[in-house]
PDB file of N, CA and C in Angstrom:
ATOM      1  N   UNK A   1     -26.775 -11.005 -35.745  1.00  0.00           N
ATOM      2  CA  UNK A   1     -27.144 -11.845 -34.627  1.00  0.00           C
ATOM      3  C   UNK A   1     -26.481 -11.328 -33.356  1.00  0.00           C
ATOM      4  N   UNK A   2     -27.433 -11.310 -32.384  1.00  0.00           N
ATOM      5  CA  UNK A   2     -26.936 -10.869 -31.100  1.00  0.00           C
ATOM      6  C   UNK A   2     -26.369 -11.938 -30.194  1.00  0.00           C
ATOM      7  N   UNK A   3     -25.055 -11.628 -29.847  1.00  0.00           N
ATOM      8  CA  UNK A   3     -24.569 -12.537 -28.891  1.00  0.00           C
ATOM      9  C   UNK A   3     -25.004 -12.718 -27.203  1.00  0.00           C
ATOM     10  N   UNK A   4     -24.796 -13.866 -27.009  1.00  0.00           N
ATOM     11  CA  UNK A   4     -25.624 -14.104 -25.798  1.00  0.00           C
ATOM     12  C   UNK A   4     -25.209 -13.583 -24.409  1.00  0.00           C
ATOM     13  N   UNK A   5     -25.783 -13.683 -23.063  1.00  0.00           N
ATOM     14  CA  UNK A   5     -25.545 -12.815 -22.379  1.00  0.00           C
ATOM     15  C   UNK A   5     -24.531 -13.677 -21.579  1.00  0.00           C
ATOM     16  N   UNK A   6     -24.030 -14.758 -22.074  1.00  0.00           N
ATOM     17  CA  UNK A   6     -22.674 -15.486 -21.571  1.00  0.00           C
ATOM     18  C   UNK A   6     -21.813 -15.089 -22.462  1.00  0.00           C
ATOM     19  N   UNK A   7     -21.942 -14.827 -23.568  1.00  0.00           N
ATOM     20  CA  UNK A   7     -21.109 -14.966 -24.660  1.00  0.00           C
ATOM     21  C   UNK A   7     -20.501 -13.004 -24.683  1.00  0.00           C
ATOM     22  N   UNK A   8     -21.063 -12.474 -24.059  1.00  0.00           N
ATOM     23  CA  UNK A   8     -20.984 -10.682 -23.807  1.00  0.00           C
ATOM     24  C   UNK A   8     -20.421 -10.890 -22.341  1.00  0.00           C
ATOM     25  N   UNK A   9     -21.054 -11.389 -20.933  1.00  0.00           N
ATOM     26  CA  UNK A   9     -20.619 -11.636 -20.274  1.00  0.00           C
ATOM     27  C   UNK A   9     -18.788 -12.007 -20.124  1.00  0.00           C
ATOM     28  N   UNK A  10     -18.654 -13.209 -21.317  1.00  0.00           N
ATOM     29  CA  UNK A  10     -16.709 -14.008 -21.031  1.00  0.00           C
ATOM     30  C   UNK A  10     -16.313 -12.504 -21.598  1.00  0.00           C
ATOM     31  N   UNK A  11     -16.895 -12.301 -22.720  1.00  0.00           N
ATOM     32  CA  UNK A  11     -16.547 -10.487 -23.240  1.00  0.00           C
ATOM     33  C   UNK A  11     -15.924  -9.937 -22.079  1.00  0.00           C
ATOM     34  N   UNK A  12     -16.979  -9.454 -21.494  1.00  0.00           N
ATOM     35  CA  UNK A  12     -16.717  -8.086 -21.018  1.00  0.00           C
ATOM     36  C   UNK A  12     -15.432  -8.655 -19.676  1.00  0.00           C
ATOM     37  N   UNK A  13     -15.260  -9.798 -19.353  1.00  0.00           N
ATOM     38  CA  UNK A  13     -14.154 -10.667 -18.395  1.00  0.00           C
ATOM     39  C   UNK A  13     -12.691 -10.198 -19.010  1.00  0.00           C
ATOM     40  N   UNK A  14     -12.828 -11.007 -20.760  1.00  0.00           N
ATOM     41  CA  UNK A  14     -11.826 -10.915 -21.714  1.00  0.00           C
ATOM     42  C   UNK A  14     -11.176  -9.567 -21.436  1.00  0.00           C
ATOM     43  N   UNK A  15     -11.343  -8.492 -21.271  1.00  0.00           N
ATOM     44  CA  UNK A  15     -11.377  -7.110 -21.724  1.00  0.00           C
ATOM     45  C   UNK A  15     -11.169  -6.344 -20.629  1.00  0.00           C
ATOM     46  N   UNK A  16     -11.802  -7.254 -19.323  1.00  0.00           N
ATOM     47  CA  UNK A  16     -11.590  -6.631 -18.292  1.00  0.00           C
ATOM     48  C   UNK A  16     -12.061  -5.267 -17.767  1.00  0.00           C
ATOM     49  N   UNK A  17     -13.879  -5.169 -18.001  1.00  0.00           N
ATOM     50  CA  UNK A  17     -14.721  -3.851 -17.907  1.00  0.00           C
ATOM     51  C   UNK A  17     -15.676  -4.558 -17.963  1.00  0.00           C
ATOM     52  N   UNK A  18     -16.900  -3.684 -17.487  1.00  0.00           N
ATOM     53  CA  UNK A  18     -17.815  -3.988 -16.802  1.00  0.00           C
ATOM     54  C   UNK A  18     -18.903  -4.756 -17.968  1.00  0.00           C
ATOM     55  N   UNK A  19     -20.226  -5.471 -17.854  1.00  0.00           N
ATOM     56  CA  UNK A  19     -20.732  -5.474 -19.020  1.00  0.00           C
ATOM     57  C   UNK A  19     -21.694  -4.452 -19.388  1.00  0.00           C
ATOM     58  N   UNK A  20     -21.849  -3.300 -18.450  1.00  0.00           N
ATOM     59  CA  UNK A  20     -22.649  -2.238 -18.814  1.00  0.00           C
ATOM     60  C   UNK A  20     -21.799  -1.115 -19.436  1.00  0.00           C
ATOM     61  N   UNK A  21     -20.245  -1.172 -19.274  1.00  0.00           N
ATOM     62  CA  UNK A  21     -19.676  -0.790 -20.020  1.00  0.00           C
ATOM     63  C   UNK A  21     -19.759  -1.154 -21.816  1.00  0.00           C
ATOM     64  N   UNK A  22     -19.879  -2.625 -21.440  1.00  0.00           N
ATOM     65  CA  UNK A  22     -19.642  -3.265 -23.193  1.00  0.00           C
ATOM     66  C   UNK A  22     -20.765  -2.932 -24.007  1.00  0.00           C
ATOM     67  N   UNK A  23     -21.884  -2.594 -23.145  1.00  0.00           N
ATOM     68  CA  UNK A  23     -23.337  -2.823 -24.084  1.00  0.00           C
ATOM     69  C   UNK A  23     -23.680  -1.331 -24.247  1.00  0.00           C
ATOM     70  N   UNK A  24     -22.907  -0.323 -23.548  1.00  0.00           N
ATOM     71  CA  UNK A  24     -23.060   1.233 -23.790  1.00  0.00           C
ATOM     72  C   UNK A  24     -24.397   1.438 -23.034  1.00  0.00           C
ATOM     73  N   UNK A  25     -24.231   0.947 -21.572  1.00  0.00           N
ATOM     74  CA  UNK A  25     -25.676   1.006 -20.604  1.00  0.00           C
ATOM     75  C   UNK A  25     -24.586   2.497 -19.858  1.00  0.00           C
ATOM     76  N   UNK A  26     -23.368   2.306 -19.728  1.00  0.00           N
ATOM     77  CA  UNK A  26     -22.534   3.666 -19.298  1.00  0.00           C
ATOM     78  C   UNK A  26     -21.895   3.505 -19.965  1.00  0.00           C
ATOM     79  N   UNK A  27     -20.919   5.236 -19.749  1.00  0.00           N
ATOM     80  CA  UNK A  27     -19.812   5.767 -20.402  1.00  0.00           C
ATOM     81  C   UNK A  27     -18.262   5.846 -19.294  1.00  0.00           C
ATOM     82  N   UNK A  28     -18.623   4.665 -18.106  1.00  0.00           N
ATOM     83  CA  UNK A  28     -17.870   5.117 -17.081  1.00  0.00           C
ATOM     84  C   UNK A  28     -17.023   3.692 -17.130  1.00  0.00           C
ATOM     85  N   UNK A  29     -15.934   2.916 -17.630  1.00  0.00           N
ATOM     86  CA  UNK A  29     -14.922   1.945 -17.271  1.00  0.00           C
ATOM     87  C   UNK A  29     -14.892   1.873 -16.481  1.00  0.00           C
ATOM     88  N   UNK A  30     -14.727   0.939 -15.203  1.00  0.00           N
ATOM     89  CA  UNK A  30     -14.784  -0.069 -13.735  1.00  0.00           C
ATOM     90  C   UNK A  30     -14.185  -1.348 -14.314  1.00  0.00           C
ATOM     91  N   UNK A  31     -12.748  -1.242 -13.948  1.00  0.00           N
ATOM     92  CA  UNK A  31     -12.610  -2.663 -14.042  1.00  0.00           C
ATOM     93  C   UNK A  31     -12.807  -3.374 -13.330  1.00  0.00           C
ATOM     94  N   UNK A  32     -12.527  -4.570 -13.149  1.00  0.00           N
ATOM     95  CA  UNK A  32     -12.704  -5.884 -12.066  1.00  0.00           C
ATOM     96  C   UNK A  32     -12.337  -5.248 -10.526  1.00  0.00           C
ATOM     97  N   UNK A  33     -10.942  -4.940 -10.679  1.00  0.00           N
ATOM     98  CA  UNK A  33     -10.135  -4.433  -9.077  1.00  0.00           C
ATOM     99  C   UNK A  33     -11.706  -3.210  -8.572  1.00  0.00           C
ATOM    100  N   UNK A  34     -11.816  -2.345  -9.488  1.00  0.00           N
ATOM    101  CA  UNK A  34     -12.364  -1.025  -9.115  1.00  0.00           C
ATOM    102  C   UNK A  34     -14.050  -1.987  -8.283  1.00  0.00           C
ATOM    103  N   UNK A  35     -14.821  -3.106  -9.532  1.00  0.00           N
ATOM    104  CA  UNK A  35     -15.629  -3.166  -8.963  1.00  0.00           C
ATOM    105  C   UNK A  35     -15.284  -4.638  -7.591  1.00  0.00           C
ATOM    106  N   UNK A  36     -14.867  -4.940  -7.639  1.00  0.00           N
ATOM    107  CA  UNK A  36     -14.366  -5.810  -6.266  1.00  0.00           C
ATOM    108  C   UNK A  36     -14.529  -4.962  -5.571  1.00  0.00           C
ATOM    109  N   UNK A  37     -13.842  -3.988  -5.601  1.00  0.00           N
ATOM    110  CA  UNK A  37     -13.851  -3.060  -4.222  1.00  0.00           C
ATOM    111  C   UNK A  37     -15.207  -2.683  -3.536  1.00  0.00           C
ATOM    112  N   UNK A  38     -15.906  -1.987  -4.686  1.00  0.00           N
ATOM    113  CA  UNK A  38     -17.235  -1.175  -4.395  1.00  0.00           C
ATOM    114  C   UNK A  38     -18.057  -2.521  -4.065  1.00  0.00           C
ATOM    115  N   UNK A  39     -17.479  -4.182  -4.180  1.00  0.00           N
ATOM    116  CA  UNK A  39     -18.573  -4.978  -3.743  1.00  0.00           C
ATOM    117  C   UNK A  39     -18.307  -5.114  -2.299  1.00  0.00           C
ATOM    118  N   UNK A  40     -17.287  -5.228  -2.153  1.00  0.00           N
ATOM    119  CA  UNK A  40     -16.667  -5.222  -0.231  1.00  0.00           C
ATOM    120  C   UNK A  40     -17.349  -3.705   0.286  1.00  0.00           C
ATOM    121  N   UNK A  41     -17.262  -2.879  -0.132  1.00  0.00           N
ATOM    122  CA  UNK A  41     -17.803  -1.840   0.630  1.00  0.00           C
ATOM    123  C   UNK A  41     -19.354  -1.792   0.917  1.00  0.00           C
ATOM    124  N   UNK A  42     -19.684  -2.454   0.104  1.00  0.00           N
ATOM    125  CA  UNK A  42     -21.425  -2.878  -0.087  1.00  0.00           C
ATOM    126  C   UNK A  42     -21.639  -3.658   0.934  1.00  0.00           C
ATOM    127  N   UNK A  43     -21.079  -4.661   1.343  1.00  0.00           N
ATOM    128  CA  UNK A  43     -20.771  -5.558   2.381  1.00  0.00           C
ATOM    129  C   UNK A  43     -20.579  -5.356   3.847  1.00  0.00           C
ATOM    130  N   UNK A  44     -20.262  -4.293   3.605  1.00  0.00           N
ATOM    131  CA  UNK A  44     -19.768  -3.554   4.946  1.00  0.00           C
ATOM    132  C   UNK A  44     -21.161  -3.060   6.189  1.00  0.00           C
ATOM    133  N   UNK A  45     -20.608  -3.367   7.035  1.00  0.00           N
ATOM    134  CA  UNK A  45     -21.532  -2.890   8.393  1.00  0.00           C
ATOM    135  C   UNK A  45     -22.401  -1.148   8.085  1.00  0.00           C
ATOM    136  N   UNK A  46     -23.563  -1.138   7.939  1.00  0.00           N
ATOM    137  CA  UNK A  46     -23.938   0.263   7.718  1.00  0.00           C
ATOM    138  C   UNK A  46     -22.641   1.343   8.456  1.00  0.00           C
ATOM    139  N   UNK A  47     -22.291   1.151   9.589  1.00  0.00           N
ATOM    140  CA  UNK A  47     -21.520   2.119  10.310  1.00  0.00           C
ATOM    141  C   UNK A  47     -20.162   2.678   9.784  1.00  0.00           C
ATOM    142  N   UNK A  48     -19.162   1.550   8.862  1.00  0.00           N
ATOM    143  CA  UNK A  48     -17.982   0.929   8.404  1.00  0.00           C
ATOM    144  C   UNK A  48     -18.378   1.730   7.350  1.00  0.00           C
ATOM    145  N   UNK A  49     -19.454   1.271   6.417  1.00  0.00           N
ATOM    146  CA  UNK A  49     -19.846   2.312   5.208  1.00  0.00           C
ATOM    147  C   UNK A  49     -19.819   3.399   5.353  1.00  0.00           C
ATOM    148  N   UNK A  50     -20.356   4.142   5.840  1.00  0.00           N
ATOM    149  CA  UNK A  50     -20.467   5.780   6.236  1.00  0.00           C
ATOM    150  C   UNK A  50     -19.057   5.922   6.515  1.00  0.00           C
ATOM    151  N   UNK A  51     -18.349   5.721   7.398  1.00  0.00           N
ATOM    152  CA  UNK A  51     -16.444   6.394   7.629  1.00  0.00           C
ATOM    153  C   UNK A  51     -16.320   6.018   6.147  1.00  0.00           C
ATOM    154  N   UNK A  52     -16.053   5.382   5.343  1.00  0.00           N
ATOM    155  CA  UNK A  52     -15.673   4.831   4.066  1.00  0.00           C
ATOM    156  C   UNK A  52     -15.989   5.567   3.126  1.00  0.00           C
ATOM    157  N   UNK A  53     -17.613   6.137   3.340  1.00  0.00           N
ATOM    158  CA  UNK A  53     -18.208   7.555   2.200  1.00  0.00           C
ATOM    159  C   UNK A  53     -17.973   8.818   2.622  1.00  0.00           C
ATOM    160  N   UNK A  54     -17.610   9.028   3.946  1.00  0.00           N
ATOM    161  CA  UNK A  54     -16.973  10.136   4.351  1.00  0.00           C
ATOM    162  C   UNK A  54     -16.066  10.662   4.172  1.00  0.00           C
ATOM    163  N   UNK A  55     -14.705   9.668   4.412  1.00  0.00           N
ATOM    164  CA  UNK A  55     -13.767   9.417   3.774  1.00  0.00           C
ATOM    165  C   UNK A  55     -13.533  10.267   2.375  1.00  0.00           C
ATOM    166  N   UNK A  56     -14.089   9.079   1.581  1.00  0.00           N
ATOM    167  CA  UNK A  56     -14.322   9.231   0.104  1.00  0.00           C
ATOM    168  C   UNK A  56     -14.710  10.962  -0.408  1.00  0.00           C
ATOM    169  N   UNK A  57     -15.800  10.919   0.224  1.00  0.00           N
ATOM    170  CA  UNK A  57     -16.483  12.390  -0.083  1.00  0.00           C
ATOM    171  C   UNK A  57     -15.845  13.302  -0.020  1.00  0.00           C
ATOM    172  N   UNK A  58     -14.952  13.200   1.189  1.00  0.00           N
ATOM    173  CA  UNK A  58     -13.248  14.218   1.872  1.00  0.00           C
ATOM    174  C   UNK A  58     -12.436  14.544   0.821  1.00  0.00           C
ATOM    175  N   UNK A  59     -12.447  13.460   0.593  1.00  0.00           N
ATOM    176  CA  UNK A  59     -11.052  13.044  -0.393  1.00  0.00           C
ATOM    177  C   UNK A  59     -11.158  14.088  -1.669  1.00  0.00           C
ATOM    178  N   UNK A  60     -12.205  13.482  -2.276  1.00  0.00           N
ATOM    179  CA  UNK A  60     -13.520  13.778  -3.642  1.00  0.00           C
ATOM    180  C   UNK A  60     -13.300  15.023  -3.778  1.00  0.00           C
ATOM    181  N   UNK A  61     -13.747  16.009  -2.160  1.00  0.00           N
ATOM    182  CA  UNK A  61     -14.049  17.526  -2.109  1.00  0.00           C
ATOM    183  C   UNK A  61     -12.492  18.073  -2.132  1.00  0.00           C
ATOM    184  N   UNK A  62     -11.146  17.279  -1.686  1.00  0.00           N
ATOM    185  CA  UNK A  62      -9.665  17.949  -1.837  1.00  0.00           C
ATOM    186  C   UNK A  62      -9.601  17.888  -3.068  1.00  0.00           C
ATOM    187  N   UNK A  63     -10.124  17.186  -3.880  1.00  0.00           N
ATOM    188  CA  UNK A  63      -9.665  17.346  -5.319  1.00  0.00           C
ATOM    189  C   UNK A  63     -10.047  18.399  -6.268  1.00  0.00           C
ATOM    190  N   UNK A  64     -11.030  18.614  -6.144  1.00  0.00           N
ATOM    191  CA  UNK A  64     -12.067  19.136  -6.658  1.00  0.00           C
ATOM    192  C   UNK A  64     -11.153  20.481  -6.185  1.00  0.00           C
ATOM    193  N   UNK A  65     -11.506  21.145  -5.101  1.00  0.00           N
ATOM    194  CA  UNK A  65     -10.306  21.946  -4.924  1.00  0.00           C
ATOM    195  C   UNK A  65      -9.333  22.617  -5.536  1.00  0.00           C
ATOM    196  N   UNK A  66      -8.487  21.432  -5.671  1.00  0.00           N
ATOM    197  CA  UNK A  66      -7.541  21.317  -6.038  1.00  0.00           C
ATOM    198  C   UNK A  66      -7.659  21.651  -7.837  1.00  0.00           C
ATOM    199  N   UNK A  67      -8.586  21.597  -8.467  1.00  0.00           N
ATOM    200  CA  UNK A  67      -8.815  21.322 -10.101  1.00  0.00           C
ATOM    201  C   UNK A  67      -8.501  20.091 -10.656  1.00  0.00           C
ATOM    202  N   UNK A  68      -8.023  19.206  -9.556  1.00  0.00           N
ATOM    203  CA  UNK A  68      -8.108  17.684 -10.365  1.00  0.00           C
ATOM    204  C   UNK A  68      -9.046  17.323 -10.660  1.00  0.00           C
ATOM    205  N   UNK A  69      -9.996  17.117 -10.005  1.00  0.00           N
ATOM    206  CA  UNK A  69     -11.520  16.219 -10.717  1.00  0.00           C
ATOM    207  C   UNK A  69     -12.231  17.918 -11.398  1.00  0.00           C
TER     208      UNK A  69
END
């Protein structure tokens, strides 16, 4: 029996990851903090977004660089 999509939902809360994590829709963990964030940035003034993915992308490309990512 398949549990319900409240009952997967308190899950995926319990556990603290996403519920597309729990159901194997991805292979990528986001917890709560990680997706809070990406919901404020969603939120954000088109203009505010872009410095924010620029930013990001900056950042992304020093690593990479670097052999961290």
């Amino acid at each position: 029996m398949k549990p319900s999509i409240d009952a997967a939902a308190k899950m995926a809360d319990i556990l603290n990851i996403s519920l597309d994590y729990l159901v194997g829709k991805t292979d990528i963990e986001l917890d709560n903090a990680m997706l809070k964030r990406i919901q404020l940035v969603s939120k954000l003034p088109d203009k505010e977004k872009e410095h924010v993915f620029v930013f990001l992308d900056s950042f992304l490309d020093r690593m990479k660089l670097q052999g961290i990512l």
